[in-house]
N, C-alpha and C. Protein backbone atom coordinates (compact mmCIF):
# COMPACT_ATOMS: atom_id res chain seq x y z
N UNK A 1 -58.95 -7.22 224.45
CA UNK A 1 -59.89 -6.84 223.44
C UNK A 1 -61.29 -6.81 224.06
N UNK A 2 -61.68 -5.94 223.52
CA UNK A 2 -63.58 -5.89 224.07
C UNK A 2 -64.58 -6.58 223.96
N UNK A 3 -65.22 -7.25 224.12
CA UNK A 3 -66.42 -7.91 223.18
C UNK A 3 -66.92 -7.39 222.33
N UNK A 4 -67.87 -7.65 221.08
CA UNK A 4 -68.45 -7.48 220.00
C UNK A 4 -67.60 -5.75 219.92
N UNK A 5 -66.85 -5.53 219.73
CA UNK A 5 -66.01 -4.58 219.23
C UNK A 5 -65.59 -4.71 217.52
N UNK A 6 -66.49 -3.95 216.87
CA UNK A 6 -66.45 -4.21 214.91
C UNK A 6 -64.33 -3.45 215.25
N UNK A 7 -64.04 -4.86 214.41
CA UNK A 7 -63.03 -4.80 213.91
C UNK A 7 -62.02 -3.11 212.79
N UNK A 8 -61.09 -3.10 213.11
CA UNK A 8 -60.83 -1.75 212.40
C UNK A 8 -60.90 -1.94 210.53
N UNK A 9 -61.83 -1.37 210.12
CA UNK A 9 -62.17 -1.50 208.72
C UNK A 9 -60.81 -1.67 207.75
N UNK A 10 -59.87 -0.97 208.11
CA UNK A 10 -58.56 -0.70 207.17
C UNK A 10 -57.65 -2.17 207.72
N UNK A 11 -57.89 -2.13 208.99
CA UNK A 11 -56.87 -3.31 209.08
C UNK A 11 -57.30 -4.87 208.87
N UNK A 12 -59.08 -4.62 208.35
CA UNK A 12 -59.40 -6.03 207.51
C UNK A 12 -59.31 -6.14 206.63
N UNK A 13 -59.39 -4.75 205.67
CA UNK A 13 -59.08 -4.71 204.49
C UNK A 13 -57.23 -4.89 203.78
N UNK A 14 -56.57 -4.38 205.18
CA UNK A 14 -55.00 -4.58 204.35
C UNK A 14 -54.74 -6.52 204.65
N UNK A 15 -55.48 -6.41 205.78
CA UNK A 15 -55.50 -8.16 205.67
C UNK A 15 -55.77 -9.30 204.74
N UNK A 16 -57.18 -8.65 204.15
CA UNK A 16 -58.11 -8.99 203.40
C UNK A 16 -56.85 -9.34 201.85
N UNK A 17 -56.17 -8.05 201.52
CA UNK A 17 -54.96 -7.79 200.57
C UNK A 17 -54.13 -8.99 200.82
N UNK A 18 -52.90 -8.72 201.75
CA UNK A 18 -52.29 -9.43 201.95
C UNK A 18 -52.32 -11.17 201.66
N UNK A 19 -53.90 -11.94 202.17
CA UNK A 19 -54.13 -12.78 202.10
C UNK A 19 -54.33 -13.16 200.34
N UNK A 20 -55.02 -12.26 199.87
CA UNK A 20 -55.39 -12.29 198.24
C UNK A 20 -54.12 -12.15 197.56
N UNK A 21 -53.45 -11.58 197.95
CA UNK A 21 -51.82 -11.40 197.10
C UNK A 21 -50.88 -12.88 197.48
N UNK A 22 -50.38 -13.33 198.97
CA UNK A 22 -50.47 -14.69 199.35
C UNK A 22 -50.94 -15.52 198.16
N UNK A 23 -52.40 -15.70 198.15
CA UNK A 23 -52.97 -17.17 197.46
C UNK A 23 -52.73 -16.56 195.59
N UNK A 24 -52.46 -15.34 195.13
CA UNK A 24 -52.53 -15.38 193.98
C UNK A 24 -50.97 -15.38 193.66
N UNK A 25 -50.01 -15.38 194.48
CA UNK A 25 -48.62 -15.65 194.28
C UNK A 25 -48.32 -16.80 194.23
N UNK A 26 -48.72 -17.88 195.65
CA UNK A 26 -48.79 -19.42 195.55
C UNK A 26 -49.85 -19.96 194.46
N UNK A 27 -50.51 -19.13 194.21
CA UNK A 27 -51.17 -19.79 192.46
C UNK A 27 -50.76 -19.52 191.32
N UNK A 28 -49.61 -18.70 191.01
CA UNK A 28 -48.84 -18.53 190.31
C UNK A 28 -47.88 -19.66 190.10
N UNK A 29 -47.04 -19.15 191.20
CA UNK A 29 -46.13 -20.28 191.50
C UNK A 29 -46.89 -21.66 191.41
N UNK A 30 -47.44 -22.43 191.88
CA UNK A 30 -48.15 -23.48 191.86
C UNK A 30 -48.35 -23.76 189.71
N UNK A 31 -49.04 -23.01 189.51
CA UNK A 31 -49.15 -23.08 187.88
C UNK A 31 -48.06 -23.03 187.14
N UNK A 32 -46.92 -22.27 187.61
CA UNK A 32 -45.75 -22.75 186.77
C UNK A 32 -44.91 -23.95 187.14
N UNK A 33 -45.36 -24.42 188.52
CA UNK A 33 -44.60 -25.78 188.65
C UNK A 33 -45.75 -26.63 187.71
N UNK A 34 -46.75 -26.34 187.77
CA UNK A 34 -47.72 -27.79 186.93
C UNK A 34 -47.31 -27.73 185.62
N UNK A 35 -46.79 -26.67 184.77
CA UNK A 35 -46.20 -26.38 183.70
C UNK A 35 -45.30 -27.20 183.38
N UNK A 36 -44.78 -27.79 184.16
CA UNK A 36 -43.34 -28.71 183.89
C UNK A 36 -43.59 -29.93 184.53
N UNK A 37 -44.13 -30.35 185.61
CA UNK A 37 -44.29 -31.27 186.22
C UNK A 37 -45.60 -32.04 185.95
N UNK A 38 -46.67 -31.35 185.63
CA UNK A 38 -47.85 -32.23 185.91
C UNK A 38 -48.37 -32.89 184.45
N UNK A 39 -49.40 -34.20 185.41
CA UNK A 39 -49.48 -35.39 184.02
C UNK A 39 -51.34 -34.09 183.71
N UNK A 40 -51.52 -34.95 182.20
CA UNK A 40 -52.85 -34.40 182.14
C UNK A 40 -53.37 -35.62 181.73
N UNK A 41 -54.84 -36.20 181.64
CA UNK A 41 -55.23 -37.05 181.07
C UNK A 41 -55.18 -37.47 179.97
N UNK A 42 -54.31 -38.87 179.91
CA UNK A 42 -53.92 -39.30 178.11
C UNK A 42 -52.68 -39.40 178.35
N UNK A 43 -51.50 -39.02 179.35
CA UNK A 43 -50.19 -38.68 179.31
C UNK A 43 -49.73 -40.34 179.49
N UNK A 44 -48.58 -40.41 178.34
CA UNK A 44 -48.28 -41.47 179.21
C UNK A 44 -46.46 -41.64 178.59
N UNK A 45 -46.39 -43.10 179.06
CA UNK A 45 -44.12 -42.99 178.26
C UNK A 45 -44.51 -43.74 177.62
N UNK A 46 -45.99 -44.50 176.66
CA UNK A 46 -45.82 -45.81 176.21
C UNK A 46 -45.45 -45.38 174.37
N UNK A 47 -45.46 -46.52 173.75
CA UNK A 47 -44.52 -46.25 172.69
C UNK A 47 -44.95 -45.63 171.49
N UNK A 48 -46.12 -45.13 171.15
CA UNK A 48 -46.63 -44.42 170.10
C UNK A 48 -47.84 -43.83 170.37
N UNK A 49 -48.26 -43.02 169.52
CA UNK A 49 -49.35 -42.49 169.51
C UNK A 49 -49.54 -41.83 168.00
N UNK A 50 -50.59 -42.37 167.42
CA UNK A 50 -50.66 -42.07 165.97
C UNK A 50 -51.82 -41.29 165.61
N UNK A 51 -51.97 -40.37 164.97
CA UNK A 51 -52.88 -39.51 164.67
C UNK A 51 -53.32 -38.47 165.59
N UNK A 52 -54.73 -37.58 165.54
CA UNK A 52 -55.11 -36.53 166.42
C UNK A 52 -55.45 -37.63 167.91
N UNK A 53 -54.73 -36.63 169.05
CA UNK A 53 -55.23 -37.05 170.29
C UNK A 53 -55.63 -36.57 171.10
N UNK A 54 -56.31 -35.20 170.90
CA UNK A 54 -57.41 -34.53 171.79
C UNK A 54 -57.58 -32.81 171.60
N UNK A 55 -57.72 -32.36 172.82
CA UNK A 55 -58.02 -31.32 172.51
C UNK A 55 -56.93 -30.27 172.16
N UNK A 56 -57.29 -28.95 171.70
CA UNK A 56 -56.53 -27.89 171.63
C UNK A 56 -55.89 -27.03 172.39
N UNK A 57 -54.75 -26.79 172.41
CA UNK A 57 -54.09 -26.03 173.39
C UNK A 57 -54.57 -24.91 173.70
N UNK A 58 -55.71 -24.14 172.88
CA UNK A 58 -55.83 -23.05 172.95
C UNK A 58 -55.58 -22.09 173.17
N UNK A 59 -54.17 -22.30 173.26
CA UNK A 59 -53.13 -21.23 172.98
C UNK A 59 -52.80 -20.18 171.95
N UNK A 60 -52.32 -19.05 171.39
CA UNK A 60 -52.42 -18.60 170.68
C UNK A 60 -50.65 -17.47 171.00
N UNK A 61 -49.82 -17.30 170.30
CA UNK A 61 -48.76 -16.20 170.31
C UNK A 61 -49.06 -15.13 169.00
N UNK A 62 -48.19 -14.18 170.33
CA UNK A 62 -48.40 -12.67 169.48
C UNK A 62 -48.07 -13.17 167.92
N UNK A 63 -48.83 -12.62 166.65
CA UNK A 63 -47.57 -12.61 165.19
C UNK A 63 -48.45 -13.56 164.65
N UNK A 64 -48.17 -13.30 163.59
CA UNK A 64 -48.37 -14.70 162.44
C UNK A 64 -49.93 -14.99 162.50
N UNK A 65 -50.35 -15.33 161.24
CA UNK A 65 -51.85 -15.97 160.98
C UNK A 65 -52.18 -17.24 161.56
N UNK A 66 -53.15 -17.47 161.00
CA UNK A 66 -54.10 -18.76 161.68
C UNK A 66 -53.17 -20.34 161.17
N UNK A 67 -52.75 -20.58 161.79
CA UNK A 67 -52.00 -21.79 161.24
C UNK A 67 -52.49 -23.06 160.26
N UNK A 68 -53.58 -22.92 160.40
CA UNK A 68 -54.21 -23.71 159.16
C UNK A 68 -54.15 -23.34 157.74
N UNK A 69 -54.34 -21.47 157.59
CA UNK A 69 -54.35 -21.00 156.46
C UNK A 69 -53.09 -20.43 155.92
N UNK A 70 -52.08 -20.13 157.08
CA UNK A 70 -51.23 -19.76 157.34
C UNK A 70 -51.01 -18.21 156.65
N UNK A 71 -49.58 -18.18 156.27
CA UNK A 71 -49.73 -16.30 155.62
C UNK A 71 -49.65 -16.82 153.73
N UNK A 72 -50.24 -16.98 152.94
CA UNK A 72 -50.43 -17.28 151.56
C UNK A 72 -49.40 -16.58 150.99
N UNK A 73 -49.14 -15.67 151.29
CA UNK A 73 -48.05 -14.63 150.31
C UNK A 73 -46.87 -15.02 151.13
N UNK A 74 -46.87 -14.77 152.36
CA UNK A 74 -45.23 -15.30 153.02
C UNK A 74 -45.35 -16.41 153.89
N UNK A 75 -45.10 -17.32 153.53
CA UNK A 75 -45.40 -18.61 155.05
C UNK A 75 -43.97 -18.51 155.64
N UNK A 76 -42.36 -18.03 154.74
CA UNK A 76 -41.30 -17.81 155.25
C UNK A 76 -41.12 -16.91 156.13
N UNK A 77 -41.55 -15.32 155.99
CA UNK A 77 -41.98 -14.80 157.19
C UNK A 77 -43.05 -15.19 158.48
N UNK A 78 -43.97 -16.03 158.60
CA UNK A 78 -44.71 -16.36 159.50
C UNK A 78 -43.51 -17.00 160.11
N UNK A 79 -43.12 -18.06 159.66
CA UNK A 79 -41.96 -19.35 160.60
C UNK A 79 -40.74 -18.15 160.79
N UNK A 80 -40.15 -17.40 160.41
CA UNK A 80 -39.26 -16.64 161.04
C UNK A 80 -39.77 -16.13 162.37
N UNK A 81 -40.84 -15.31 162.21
CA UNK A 81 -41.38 -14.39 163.06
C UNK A 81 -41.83 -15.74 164.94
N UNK A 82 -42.30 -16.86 164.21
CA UNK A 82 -42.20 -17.74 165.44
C UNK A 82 -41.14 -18.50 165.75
N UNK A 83 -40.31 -18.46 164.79
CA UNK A 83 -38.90 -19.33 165.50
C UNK A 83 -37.77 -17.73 165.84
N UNK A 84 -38.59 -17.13 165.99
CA UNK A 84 -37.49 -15.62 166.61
C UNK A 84 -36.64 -15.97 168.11
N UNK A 85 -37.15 -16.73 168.80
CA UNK A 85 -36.62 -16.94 170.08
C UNK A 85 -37.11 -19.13 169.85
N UNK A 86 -36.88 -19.80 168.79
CA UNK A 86 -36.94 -21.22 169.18
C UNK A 86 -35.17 -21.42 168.87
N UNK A 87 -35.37 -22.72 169.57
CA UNK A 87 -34.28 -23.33 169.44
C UNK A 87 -33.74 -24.13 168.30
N UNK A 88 -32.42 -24.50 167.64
CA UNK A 88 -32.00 -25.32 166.41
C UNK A 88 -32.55 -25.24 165.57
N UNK A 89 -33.02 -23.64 165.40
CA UNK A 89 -33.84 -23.11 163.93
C UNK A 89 -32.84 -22.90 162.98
N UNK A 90 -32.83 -22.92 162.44
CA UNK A 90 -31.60 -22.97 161.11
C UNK A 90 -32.35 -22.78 159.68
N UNK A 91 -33.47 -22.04 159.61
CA UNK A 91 -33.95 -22.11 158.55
C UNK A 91 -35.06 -23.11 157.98
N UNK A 92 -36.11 -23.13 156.74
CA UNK A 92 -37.04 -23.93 156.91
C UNK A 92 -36.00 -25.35 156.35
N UNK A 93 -36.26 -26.12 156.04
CA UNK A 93 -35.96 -27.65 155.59
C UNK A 93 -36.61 -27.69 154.14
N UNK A 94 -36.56 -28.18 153.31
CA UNK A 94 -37.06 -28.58 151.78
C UNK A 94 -37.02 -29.80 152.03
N UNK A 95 -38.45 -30.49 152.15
CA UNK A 95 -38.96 -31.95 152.13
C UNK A 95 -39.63 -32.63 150.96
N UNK A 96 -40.13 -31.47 150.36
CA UNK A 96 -41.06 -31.72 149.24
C UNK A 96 -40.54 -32.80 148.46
N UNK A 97 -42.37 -33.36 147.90
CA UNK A 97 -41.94 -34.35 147.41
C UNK A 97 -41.86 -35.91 148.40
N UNK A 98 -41.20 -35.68 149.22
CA UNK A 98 -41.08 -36.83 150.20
C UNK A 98 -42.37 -37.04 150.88
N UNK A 99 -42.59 -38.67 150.87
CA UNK A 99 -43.54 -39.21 151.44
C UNK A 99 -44.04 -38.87 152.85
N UNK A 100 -42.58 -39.27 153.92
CA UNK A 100 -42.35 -39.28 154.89
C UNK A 100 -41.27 -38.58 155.54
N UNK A 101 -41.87 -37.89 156.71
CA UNK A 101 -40.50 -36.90 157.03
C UNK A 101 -40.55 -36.77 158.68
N UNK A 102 -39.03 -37.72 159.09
CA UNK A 102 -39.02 -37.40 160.57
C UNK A 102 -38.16 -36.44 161.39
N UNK A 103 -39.03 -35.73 162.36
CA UNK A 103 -38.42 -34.90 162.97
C UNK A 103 -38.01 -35.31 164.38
N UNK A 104 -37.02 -35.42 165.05
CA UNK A 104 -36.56 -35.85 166.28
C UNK A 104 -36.92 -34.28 167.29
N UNK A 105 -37.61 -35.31 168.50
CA UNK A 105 -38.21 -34.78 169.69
C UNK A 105 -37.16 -34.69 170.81
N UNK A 106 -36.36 -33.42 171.30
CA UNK A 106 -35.60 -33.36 172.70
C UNK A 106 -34.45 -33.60 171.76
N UNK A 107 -34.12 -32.94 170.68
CA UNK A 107 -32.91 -32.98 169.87
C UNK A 107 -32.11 -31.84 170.73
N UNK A 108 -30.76 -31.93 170.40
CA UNK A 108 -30.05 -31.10 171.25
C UNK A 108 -30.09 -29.84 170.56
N UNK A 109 -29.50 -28.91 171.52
CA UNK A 109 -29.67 -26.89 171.23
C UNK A 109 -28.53 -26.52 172.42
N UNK A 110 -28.47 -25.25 172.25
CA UNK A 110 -27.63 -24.31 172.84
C UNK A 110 -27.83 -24.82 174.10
N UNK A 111 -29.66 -24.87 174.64
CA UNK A 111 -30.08 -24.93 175.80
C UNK A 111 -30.29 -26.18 176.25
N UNK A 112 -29.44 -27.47 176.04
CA UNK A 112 -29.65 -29.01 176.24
C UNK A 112 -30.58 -29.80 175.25
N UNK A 113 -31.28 -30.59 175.44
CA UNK A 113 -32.58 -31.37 174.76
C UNK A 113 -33.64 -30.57 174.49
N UNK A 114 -33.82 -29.37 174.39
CA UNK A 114 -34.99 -29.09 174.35
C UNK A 114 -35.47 -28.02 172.83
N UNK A 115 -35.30 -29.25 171.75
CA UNK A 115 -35.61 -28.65 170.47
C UNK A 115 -36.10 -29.86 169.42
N UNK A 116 -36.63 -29.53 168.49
CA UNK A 116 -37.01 -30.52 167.50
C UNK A 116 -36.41 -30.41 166.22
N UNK A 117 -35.67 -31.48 165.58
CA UNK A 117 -34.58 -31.56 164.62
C UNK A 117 -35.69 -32.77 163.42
N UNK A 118 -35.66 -31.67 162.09
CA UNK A 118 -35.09 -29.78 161.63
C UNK A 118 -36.21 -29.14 162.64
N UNK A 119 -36.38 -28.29 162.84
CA UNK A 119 -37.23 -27.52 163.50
C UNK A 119 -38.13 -26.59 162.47
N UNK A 120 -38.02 -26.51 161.83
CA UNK A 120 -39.11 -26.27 160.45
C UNK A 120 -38.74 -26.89 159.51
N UNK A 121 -39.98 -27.23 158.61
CA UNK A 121 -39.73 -28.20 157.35
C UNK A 121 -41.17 -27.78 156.42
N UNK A 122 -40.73 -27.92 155.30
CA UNK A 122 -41.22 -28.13 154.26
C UNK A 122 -41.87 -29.22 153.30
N UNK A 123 -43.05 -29.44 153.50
CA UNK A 123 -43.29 -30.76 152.91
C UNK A 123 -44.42 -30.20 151.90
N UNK A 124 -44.69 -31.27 151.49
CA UNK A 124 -45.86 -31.28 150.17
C UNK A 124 -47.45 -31.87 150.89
N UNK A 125 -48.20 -31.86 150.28
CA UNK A 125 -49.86 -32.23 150.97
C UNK A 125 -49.93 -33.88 150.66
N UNK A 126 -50.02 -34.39 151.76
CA UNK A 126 -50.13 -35.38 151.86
C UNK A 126 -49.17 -36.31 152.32
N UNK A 127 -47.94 -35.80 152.42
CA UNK A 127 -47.03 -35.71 153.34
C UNK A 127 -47.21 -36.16 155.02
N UNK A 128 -46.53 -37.23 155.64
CA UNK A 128 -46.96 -37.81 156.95
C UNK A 128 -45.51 -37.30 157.86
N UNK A 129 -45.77 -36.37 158.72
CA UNK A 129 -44.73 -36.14 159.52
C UNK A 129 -44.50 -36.86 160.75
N UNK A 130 -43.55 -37.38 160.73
CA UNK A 130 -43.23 -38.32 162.08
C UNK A 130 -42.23 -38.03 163.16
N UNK A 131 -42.89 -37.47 163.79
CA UNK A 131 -41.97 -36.69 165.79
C UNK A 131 -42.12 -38.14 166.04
N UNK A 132 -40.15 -38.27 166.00
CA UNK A 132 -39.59 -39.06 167.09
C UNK A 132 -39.09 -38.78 168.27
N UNK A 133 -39.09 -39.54 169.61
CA UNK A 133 -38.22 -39.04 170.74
C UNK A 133 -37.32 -39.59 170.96
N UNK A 134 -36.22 -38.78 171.29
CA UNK A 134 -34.88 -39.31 171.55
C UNK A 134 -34.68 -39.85 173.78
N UNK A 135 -35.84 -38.95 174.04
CA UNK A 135 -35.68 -39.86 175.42
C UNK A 135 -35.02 -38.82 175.92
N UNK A 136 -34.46 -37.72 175.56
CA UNK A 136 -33.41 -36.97 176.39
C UNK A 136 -34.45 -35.54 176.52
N UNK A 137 -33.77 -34.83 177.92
CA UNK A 137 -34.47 -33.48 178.08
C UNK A 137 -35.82 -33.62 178.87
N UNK A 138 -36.34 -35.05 178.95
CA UNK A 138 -37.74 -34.87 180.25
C UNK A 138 -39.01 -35.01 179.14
N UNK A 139 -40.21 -34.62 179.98
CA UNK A 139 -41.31 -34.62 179.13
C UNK A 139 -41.52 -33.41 178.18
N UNK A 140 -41.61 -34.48 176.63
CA UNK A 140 -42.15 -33.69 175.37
C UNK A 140 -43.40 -33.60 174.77
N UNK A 141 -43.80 -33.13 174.62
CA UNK A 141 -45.20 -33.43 173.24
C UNK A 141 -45.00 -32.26 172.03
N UNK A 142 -46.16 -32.35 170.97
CA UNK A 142 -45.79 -31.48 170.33
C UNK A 142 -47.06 -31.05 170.03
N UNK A 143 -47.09 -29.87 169.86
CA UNK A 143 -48.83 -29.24 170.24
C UNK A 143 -48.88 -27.86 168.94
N UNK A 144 -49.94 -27.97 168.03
CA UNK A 144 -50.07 -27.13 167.55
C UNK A 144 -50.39 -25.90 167.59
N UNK A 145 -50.64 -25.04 167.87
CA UNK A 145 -50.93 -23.58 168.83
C UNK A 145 -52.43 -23.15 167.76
N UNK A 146 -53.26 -24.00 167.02
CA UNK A 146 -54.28 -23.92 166.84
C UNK A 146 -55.12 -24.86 167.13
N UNK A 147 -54.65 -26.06 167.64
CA UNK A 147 -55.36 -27.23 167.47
C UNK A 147 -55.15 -28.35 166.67
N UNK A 148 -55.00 -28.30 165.58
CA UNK A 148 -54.59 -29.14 164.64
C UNK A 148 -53.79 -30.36 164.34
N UNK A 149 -53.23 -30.11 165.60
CA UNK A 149 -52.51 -31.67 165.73
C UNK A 149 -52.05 -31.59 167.67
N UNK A 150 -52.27 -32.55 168.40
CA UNK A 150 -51.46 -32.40 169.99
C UNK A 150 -50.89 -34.34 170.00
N UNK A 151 -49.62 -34.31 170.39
CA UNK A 151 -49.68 -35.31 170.79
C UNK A 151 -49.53 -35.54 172.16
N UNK A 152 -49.46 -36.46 173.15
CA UNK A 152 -48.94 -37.04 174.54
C UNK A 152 -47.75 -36.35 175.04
N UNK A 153 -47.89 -36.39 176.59
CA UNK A 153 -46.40 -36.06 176.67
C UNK A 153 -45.47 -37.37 176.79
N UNK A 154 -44.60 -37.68 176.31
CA UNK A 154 -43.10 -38.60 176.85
C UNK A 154 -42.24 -38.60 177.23
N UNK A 155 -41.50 -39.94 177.53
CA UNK A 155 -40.05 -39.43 178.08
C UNK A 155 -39.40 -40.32 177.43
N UNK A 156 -39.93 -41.45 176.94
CA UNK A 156 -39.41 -42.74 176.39
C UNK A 156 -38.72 -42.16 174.88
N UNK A 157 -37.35 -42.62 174.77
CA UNK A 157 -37.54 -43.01 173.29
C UNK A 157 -37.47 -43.55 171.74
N UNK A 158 -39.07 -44.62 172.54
CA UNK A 158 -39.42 -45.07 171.64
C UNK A 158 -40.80 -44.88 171.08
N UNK A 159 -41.23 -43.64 171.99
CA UNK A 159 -42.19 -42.63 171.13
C UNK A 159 -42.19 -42.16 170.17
N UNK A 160 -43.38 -41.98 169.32
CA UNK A 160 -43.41 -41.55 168.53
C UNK A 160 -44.72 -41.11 167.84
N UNK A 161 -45.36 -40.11 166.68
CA UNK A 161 -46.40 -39.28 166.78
C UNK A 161 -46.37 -38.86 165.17
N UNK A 162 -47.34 -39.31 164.40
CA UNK A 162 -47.69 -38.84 163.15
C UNK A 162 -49.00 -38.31 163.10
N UNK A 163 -48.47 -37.02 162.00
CA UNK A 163 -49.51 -36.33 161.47
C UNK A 163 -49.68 -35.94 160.00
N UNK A 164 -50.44 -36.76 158.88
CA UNK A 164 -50.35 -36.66 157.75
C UNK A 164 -50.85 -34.94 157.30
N UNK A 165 -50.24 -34.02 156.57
CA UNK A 165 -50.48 -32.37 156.48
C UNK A 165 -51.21 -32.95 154.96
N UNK A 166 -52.26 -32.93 155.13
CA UNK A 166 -53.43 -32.79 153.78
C UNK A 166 -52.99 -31.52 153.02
N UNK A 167 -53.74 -30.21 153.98
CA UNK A 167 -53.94 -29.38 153.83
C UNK A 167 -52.86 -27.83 153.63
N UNK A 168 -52.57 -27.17 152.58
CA UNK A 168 -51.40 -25.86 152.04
C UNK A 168 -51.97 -25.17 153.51
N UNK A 169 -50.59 -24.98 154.24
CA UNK A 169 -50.78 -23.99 155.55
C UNK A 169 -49.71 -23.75 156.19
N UNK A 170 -49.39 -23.15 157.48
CA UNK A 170 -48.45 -23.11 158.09
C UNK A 170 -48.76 -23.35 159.52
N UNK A 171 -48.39 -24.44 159.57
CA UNK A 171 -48.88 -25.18 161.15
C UNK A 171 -47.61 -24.96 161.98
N UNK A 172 -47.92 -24.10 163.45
CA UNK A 172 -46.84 -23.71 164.41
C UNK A 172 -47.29 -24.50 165.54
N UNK A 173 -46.10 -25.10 166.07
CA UNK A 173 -46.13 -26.19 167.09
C UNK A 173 -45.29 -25.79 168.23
N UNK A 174 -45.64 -26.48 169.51
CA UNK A 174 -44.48 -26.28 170.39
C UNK A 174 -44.40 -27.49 171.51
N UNK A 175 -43.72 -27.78 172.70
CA UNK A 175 -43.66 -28.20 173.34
C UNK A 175 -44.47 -27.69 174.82
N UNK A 176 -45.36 -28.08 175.23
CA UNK A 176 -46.23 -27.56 176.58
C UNK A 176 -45.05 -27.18 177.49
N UNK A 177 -44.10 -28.45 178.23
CA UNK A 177 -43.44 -28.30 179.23
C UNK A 177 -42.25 -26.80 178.55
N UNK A 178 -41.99 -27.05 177.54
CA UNK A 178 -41.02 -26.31 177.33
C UNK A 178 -40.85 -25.19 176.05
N UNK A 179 -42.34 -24.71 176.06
CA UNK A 179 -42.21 -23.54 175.48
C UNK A 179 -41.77 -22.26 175.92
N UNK A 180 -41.70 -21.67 176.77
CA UNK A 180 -41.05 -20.51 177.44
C UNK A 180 -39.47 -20.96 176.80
N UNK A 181 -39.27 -21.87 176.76
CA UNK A 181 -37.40 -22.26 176.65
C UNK A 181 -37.41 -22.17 175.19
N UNK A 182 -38.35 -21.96 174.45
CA UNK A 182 -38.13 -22.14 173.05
C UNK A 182 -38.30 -23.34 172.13
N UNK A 183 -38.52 -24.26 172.95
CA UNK A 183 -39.13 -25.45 172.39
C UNK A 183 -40.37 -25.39 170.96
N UNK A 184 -39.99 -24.94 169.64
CA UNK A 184 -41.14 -24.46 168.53
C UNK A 184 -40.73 -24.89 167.76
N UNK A 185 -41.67 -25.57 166.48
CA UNK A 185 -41.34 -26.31 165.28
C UNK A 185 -42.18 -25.25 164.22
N UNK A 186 -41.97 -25.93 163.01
CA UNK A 186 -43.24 -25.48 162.14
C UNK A 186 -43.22 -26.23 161.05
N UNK A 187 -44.13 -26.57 160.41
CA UNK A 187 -44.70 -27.64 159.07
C UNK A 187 -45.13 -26.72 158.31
N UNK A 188 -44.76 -26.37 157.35
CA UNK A 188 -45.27 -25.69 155.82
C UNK A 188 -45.45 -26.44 155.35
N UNK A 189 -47.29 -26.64 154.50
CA UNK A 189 -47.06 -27.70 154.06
C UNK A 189 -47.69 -26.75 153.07
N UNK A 190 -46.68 -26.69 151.32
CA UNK A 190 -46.60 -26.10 150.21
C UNK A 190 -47.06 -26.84 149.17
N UNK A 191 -48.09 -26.47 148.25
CA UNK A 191 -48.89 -26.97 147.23
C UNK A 191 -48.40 -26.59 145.78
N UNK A 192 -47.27 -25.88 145.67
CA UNK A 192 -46.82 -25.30 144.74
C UNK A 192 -45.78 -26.33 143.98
């Protein structure tokens, strides 16, 4: 090679590529392993966690209204339209009326542990919903896809996670590690 000889423009630039495609593939990859594997601050296996515990997923899926206000005329179509691909959906649940209503965390499905039993429910305002974990299927939490409620992730179980529904809405939830798998709940909570 020559001295101070400027480099061939095309072959820094397909380099230049190559290297940028490289680090945005291993940052891909890298982000879907943290998807399943990694802790976030607050994570822990210890045995409860009661009420709101931080921030919002700020997540959002195609369909369906704002989960706080939910769809007023159909909240049965909103929870169809998001349990289209969840797991051990079987329809909403009729809770109403009931004080207290628990739903089991890493309940079994087609696809192993990775569902919440009933997986939609129906309760009345003022109503305290209680995600238990069964310990099976790895780390769970249950995360509202507006904000409105997130709990911890676990593995223990003797976790567990309440959220009293004040408010007439349709709150859609899921699991962080295992939403792609279908991991989705939903709380109607009906004033009628």
């Amino acid at each position: 090679m020559v001295p101070n000889t400027p480099l061939d423009s095309d072959a820094t630039t397909t380099r230049r590529r190559v290297l940028a495609l490289a680090v945005a593939t291993g940052g891909a990859s890298l982000a879907g392993c943290l998807d399943e594997t990694s802790s976030t601050a607050g994570d822990s296996d210890g045995p409860s966690d009661s009420g709101d515990s931080g921030e919002s997923s700020g997540s959002d899926d195609s369909g369906g209204s704002s989960s706080t206000t939910g769809d007023a005329a159909d909240p049965e179509a909103t929870v169809e339209k998001w349990m289209s691909d969840g797991l051990g959906y079987d329809g909403v649940v009729n809770e109403t009326g009931t004080g207290r209503v628990t739903v089991r965390v890493g309940a079994d499905s087609a696809s192993g542990s990775y569902a919440y039993d009933p997986a939609a429910v129906r309760v009345s305002p003022g109503t305290t919903v209680v995600w238990e974990w069964t310990g099976a299927g790895g780390r769970h939490n249950v995360v509202e896809r507006d904000g409105e409620f997130e709990s911890r992730l676990y593995t223990s179980g003797d976790a567990t996670f309440e959220y009293t529904a004040d408010a007439p809405g349709t709150y859609l939830y899921f699991c962080t590690p295992h939403r792609g798998m279908g991991m989705k709940g939903a709380v109607v909570v009906d004033d009628s």
